[in-house]
PDB file of N, CA and C in Angstrom:
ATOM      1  N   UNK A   1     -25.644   5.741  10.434  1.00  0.00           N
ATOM      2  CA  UNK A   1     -24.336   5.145  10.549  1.00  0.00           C
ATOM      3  C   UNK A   1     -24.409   3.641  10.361  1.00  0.00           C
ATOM      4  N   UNK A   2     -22.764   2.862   9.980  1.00  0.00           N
ATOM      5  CA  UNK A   2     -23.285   1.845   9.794  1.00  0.00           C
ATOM      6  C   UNK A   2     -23.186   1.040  11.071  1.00  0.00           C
ATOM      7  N   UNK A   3     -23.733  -0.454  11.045  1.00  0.00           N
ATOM      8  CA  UNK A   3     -23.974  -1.279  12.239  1.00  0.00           C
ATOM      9  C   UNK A   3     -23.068  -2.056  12.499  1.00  0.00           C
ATOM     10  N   UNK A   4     -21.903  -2.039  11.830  1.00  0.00           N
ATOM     11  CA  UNK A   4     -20.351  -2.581  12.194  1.00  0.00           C
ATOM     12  C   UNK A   4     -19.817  -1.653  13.459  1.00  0.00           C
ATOM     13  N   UNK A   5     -19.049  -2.234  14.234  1.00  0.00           N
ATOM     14  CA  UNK A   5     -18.757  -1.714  15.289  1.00  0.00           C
ATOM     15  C   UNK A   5     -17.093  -2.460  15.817  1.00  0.00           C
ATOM     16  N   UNK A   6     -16.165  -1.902  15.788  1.00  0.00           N
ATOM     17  CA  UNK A   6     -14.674  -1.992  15.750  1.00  0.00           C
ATOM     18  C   UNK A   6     -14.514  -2.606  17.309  1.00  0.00           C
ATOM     19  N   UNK A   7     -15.353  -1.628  17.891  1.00  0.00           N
ATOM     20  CA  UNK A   7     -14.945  -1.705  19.421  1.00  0.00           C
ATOM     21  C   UNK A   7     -15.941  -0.888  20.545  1.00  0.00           C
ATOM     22  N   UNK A   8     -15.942  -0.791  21.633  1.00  0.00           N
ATOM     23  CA  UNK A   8     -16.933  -0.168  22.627  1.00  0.00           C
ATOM     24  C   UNK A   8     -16.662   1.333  22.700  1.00  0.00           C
ATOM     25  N   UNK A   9     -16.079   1.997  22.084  1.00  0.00           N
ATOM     26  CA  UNK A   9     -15.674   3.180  22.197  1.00  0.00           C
ATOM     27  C   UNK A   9     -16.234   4.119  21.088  1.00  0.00           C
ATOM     28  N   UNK A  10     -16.778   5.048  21.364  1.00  0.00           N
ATOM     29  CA  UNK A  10     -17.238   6.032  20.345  1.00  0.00           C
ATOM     30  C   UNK A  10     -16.787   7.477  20.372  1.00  0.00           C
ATOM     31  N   UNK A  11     -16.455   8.148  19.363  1.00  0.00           N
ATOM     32  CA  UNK A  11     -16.240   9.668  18.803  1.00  0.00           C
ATOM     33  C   UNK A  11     -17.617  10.338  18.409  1.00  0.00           C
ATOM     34  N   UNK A  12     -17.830  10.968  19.081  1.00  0.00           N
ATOM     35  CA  UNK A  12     -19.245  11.996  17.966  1.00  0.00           C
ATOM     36  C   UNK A  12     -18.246  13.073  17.287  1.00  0.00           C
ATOM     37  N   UNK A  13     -18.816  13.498  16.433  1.00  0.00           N
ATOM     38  CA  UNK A  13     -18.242  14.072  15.276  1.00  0.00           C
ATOM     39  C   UNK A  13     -19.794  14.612  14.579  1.00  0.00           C
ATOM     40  N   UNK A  14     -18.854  16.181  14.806  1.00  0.00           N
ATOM     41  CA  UNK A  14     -20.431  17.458  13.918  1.00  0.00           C
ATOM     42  C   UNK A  14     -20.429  16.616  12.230  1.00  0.00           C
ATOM     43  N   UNK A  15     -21.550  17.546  11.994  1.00  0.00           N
ATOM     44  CA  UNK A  15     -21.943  16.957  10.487  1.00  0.00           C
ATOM     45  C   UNK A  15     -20.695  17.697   9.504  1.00  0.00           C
ATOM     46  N   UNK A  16     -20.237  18.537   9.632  1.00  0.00           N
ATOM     47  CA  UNK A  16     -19.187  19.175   8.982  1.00  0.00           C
ATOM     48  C   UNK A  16     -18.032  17.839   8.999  1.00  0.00           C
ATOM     49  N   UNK A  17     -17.499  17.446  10.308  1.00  0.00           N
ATOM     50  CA  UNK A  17     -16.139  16.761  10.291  1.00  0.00           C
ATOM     51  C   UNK A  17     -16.830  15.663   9.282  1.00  0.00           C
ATOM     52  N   UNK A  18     -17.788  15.147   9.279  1.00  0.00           N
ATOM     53  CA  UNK A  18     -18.411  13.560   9.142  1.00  0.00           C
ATOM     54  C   UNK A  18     -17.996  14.023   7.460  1.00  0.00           C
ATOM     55  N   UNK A  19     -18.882  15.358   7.029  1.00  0.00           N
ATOM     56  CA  UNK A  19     -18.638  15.569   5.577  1.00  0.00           C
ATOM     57  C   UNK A  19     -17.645  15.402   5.300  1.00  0.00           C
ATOM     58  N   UNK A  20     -16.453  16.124   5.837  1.00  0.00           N
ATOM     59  CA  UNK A  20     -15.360  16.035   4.901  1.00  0.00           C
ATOM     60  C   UNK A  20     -14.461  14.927   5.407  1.00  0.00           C
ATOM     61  N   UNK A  21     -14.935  13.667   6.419  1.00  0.00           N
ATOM     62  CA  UNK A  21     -14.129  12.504   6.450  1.00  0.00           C
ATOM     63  C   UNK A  21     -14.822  11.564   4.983  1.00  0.00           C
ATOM     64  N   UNK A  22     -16.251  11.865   4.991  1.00  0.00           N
ATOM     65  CA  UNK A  22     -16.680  10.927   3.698  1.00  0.00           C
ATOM     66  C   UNK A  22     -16.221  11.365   2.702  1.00  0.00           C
ATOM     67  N   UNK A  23     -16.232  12.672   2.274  1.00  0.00           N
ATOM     68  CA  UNK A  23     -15.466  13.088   0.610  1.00  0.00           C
ATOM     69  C   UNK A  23     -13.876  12.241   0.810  1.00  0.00           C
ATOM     70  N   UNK A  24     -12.824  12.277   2.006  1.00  0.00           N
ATOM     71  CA  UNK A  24     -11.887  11.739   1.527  1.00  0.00           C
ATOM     72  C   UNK A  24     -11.937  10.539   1.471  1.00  0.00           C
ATOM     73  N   UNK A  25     -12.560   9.446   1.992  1.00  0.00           N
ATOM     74  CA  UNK A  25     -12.700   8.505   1.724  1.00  0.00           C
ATOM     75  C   UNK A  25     -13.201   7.995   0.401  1.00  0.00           C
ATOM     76  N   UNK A  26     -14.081   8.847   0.071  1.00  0.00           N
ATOM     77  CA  UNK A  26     -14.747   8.605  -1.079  1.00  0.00           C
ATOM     78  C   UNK A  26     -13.597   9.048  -1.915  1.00  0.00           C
ATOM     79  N   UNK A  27     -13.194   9.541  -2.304  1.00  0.00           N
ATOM     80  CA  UNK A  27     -11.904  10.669  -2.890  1.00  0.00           C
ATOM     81  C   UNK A  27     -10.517   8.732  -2.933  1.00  0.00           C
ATOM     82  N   UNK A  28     -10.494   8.452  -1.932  1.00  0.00           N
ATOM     83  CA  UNK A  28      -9.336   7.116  -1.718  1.00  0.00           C
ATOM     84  C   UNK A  28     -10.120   6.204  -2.766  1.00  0.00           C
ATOM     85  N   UNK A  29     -11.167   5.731  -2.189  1.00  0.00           N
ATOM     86  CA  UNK A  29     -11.919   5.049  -2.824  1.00  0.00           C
ATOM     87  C   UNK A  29     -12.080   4.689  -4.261  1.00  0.00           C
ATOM     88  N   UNK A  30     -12.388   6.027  -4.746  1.00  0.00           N
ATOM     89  CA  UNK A  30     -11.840   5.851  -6.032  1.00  0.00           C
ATOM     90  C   UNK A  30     -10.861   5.576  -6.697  1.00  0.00           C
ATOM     91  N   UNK A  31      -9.871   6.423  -6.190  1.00  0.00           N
ATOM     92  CA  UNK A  31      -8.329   6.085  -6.546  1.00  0.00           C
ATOM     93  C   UNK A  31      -8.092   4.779  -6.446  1.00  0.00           C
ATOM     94  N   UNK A  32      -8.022   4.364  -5.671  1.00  0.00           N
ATOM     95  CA  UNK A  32      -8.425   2.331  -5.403  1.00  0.00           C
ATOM     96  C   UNK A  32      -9.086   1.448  -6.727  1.00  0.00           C
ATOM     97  N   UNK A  33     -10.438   2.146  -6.950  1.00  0.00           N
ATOM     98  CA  UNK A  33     -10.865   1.292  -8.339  1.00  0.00           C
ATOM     99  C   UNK A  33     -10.127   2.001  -9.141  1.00  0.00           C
ATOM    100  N   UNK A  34      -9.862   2.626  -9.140  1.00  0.00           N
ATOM    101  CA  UNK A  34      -8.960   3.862 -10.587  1.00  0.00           C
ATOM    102  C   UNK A  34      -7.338   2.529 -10.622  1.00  0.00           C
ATOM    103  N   UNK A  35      -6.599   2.478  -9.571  1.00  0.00           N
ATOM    104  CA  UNK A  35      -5.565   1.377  -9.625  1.00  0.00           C
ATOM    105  C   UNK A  35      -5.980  -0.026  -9.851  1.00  0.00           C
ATOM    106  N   UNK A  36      -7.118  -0.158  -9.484  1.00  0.00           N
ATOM    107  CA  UNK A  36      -7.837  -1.994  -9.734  1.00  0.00           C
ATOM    108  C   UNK A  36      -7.998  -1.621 -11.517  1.00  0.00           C
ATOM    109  N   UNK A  37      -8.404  -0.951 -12.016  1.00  0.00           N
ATOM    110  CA  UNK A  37      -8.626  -0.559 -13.346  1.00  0.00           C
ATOM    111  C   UNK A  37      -7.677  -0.590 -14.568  1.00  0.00           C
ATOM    112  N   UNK A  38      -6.716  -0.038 -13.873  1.00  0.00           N
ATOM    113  CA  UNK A  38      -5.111  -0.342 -14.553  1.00  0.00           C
ATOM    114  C   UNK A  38      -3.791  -1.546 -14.627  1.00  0.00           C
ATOM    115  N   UNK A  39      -4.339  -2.052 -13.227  1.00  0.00           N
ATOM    116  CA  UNK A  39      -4.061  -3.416 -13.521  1.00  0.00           C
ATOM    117  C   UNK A  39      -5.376  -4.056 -14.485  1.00  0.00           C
ATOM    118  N   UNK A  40      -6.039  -4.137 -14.472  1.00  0.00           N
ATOM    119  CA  UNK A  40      -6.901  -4.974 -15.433  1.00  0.00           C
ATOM    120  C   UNK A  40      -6.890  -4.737 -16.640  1.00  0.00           C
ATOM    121  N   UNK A  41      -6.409  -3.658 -17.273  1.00  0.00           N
ATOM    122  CA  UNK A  41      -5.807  -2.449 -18.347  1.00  0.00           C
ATOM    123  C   UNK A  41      -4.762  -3.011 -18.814  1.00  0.00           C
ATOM    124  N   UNK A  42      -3.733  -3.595 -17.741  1.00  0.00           N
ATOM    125  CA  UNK A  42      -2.158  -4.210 -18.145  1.00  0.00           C
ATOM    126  C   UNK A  42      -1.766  -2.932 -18.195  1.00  0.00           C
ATOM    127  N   UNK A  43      -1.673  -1.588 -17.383  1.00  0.00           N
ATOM    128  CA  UNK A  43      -1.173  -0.309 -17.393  1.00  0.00           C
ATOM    129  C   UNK A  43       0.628  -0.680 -17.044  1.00  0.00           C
ATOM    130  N   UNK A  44       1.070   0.609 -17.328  1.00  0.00           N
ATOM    131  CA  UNK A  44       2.425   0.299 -17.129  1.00  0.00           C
ATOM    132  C   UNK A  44       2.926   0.556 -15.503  1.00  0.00           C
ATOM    133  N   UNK A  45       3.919  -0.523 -15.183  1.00  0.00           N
ATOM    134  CA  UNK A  45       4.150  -0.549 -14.018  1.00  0.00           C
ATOM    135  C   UNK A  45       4.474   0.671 -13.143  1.00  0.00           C
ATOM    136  N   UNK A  46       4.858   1.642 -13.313  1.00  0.00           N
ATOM    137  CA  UNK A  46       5.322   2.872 -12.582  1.00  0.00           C
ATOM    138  C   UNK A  46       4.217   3.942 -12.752  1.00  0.00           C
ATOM    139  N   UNK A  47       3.412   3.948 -14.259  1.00  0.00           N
ATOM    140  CA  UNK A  47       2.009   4.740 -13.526  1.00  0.00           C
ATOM    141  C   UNK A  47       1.178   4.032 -12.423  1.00  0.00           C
ATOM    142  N   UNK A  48       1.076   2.528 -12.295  1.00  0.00           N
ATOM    143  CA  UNK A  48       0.242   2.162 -11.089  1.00  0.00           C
ATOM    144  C   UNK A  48       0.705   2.299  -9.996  1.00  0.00           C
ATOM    145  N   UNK A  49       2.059   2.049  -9.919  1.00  0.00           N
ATOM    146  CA  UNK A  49       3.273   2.882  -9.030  1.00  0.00           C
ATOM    147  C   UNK A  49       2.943   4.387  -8.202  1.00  0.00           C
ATOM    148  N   UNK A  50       2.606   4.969  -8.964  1.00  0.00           N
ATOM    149  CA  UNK A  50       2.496   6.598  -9.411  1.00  0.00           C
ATOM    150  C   UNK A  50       1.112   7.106  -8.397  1.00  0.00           C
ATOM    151  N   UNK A  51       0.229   6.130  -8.840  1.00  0.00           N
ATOM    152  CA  UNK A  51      -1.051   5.833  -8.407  1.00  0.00           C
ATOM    153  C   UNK A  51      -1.422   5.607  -6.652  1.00  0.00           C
ATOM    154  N   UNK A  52      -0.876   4.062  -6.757  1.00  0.00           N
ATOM    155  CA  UNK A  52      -0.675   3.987  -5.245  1.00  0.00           C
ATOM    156  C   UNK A  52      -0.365   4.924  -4.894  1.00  0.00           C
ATOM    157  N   UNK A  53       1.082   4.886  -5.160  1.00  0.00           N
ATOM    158  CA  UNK A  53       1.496   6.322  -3.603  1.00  0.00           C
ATOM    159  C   UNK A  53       0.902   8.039  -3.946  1.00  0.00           C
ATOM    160  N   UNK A  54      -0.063   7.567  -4.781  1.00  0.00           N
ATOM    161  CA  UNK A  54      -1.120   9.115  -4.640  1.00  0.00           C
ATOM    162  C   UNK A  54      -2.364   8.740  -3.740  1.00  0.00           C
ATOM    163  N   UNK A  55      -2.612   7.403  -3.634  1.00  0.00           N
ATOM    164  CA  UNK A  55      -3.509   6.766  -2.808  1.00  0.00           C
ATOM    165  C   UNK A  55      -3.253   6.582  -1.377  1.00  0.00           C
ATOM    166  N   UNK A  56      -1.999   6.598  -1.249  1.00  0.00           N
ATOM    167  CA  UNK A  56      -0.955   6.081  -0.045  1.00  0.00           C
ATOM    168  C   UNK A  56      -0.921   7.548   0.405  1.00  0.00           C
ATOM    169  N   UNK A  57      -0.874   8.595   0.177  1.00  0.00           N
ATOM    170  CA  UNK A  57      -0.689   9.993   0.310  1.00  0.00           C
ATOM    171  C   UNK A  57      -2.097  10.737   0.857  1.00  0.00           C
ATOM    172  N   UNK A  58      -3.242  10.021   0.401  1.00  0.00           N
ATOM    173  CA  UNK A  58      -4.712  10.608   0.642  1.00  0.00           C
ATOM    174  C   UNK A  58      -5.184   9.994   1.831  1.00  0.00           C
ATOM    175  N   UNK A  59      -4.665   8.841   1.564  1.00  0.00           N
ATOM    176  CA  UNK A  59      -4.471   7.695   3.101  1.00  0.00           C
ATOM    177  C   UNK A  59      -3.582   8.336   4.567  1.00  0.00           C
ATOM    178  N   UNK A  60      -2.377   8.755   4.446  1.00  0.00           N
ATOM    179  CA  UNK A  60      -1.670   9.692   5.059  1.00  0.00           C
ATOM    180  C   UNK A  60      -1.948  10.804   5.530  1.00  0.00           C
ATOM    181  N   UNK A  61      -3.148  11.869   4.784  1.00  0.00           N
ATOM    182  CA  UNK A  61      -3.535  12.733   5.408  1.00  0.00           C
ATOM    183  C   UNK A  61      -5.228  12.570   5.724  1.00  0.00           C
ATOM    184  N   UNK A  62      -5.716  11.472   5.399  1.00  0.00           N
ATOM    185  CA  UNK A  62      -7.035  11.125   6.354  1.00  0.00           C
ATOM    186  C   UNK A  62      -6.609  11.007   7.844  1.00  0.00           C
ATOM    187  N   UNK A  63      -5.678   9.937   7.876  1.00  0.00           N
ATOM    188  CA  UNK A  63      -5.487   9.822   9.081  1.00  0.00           C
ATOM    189  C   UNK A  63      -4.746  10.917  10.118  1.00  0.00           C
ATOM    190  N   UNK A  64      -3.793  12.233   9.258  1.00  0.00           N
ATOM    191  CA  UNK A  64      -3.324  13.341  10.106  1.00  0.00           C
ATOM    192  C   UNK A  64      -4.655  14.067  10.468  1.00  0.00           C
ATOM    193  N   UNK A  65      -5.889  13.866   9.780  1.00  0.00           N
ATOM    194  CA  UNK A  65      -6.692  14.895   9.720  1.00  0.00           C
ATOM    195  C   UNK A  65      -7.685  14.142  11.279  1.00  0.00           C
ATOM    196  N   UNK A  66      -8.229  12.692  11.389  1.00  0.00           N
ATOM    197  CA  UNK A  66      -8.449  12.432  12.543  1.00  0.00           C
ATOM    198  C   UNK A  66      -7.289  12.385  13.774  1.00  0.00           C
ATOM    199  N   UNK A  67      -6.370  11.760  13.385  1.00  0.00           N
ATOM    200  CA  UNK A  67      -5.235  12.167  14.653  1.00  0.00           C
ATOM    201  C   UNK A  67      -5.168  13.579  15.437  1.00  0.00           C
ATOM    202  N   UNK A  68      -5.625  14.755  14.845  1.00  0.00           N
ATOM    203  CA  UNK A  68      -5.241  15.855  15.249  1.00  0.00           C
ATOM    204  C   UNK A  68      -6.655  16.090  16.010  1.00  0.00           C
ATOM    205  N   UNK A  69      -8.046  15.357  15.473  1.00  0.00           N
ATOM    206  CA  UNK A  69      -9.193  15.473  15.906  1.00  0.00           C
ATOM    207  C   UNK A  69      -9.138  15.100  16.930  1.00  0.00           C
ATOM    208  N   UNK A  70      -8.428  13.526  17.278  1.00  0.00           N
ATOM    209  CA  UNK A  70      -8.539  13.153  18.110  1.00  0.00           C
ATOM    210  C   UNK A  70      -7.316  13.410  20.032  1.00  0.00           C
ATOM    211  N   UNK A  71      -6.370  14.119  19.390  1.00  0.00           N
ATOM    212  CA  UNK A  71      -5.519  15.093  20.053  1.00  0.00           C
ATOM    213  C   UNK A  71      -6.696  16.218  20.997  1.00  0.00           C
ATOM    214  N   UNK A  72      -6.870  16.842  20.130  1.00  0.00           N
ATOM    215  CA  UNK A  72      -7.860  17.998  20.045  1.00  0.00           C
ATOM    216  C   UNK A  72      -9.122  17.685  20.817  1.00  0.00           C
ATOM    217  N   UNK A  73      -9.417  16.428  21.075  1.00  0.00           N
ATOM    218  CA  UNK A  73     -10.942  15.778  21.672  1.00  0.00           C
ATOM    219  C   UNK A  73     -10.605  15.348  22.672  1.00  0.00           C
ATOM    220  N   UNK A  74     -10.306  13.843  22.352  1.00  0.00           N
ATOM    221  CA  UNK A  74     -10.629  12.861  23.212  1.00  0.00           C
ATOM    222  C   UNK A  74      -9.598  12.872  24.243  1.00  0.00           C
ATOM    223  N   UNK A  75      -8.420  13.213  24.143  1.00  0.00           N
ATOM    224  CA  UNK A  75      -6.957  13.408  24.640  1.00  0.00           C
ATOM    225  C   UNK A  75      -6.710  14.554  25.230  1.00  0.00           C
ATOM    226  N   UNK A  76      -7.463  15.819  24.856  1.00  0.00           N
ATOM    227  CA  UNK A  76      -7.380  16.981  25.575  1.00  0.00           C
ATOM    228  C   UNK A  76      -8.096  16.552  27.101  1.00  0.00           C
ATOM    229  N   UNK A  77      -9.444  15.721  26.378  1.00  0.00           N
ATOM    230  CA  UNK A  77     -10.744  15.781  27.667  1.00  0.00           C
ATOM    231  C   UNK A  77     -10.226  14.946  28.581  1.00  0.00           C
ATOM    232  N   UNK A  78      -9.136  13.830  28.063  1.00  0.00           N
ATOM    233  CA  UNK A  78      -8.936  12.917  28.938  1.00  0.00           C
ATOM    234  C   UNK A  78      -7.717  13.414  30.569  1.00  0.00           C
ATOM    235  N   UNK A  79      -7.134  14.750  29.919  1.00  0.00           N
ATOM    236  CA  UNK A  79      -5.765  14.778  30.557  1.00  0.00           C
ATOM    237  C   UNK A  79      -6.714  15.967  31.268  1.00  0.00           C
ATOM    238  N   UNK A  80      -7.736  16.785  30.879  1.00  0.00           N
ATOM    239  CA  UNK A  80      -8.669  17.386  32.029  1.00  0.00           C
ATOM    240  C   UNK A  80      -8.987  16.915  33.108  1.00  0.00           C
ATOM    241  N   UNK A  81      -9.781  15.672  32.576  1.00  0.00           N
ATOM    242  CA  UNK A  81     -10.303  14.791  33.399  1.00  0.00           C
ATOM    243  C   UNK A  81      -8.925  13.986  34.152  1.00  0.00           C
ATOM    244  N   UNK A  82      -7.809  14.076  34.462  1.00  0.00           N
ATOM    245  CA  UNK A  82      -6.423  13.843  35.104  1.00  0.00           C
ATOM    246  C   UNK A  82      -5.996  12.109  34.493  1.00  0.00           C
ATOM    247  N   UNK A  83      -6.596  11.283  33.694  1.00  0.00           N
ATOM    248  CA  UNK A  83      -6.490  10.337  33.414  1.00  0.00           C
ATOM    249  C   UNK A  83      -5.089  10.694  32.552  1.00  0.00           C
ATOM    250  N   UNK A  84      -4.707   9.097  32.044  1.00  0.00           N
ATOM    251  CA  UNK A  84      -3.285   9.103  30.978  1.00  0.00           C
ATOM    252  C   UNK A  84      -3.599   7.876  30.200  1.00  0.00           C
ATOM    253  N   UNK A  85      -5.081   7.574  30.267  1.00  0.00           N
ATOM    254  CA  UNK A  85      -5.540   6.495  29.316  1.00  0.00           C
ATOM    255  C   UNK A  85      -4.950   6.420  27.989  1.00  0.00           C
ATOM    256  N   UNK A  86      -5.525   7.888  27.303  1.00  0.00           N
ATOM    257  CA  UNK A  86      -5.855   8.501  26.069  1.00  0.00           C
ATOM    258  C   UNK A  86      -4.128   8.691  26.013  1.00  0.00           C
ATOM    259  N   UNK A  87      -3.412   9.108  26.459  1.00  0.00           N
ATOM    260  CA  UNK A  87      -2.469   9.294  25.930  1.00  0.00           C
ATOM    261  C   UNK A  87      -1.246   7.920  25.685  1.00  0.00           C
ATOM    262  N   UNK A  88      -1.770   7.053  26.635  1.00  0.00           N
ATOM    263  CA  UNK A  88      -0.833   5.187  26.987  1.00  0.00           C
ATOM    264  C   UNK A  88      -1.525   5.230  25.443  1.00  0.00           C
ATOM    265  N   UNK A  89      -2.788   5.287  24.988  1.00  0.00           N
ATOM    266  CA  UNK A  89      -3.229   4.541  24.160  1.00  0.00           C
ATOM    267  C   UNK A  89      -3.157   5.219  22.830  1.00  0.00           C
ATOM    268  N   UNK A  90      -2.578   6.889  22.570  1.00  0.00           N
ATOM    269  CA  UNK A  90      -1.931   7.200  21.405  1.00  0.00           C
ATOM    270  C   UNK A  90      -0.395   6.656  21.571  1.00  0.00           C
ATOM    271  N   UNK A  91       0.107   6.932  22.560  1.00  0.00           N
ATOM    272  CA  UNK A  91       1.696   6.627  22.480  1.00  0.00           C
ATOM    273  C   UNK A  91       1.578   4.994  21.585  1.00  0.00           C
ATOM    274  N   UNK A  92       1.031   4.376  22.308  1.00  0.00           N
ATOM    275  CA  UNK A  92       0.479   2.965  21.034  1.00  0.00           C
ATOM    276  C   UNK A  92       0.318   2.578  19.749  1.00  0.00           C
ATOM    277  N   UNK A  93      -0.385   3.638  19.703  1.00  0.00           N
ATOM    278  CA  UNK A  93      -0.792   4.006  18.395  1.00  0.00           C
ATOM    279  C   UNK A  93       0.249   4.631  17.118  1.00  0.00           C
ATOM    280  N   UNK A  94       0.586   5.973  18.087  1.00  0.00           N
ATOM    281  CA  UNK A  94       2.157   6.628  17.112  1.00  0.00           C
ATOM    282  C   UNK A  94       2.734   5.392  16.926  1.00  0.00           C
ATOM    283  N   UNK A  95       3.151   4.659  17.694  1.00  0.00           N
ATOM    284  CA  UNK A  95       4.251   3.307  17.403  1.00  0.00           C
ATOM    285  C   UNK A  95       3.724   2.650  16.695  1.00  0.00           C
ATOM    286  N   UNK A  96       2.618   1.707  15.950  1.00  0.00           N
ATOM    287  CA  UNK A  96       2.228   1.335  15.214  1.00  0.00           C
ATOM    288  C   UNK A  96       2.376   1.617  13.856  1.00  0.00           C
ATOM    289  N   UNK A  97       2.210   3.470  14.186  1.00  0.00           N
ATOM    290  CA  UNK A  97       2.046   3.812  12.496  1.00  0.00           C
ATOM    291  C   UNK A  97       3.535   4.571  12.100  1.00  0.00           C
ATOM    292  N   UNK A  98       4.187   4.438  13.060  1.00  0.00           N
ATOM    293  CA  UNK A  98       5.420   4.694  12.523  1.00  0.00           C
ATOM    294  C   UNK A  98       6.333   3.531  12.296  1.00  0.00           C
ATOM    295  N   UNK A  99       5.848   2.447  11.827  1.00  0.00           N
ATOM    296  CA  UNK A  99       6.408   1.561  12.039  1.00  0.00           C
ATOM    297  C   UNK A  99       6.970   1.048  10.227  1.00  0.00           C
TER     298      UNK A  99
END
């Protein structure tokens, strides 16, 4: 893993989830140089258009795909464990990204 570190808090995650969080990233990733490419191309404005929000869309369901992980994990274990950390700190979160 890498040695950047966001914050004090960690997720483990099986080798399965890890796989298929790197293919979509990798999967965005491209799409990203694929749009850096077409501007440098002078492509026409509504295929790069077109582009983004196919990028904006892969982006959208990376993050449904950990949100539900993290529902499912960290938020289940937390409301076991009788805390309302995990949930103060999605309610946070939903508001952010619905914003």
């Amino acid at each position: 893993m890498a040695d950047k570190k966001c914050c004090c808090k960690h997720k483990e995650r099986n080798e399965k989830e890890v796989k298929d969080l790197i293919t979509r990233l990798n999967r965005i990733e491209g799409q990203i140089r694929g749009i850096r490419g077409m501007v440098e191309d002078d492509a026409y404005c509504v295929d790069i258009l077109n582009q983004v929000n196919a990028a904006r869309c892969s982006l959208n369901s990376l993050s449904k795909v950990i949100l539900a992980s993290h529902i499912k994990t960290c938020v289940e274990d937390d409301i076991r464990d009788g805390s309302e950390e995990k949930i103060d700190e999605l309610v946070e979160l939903l508001q952010k990204m619905m914003k």
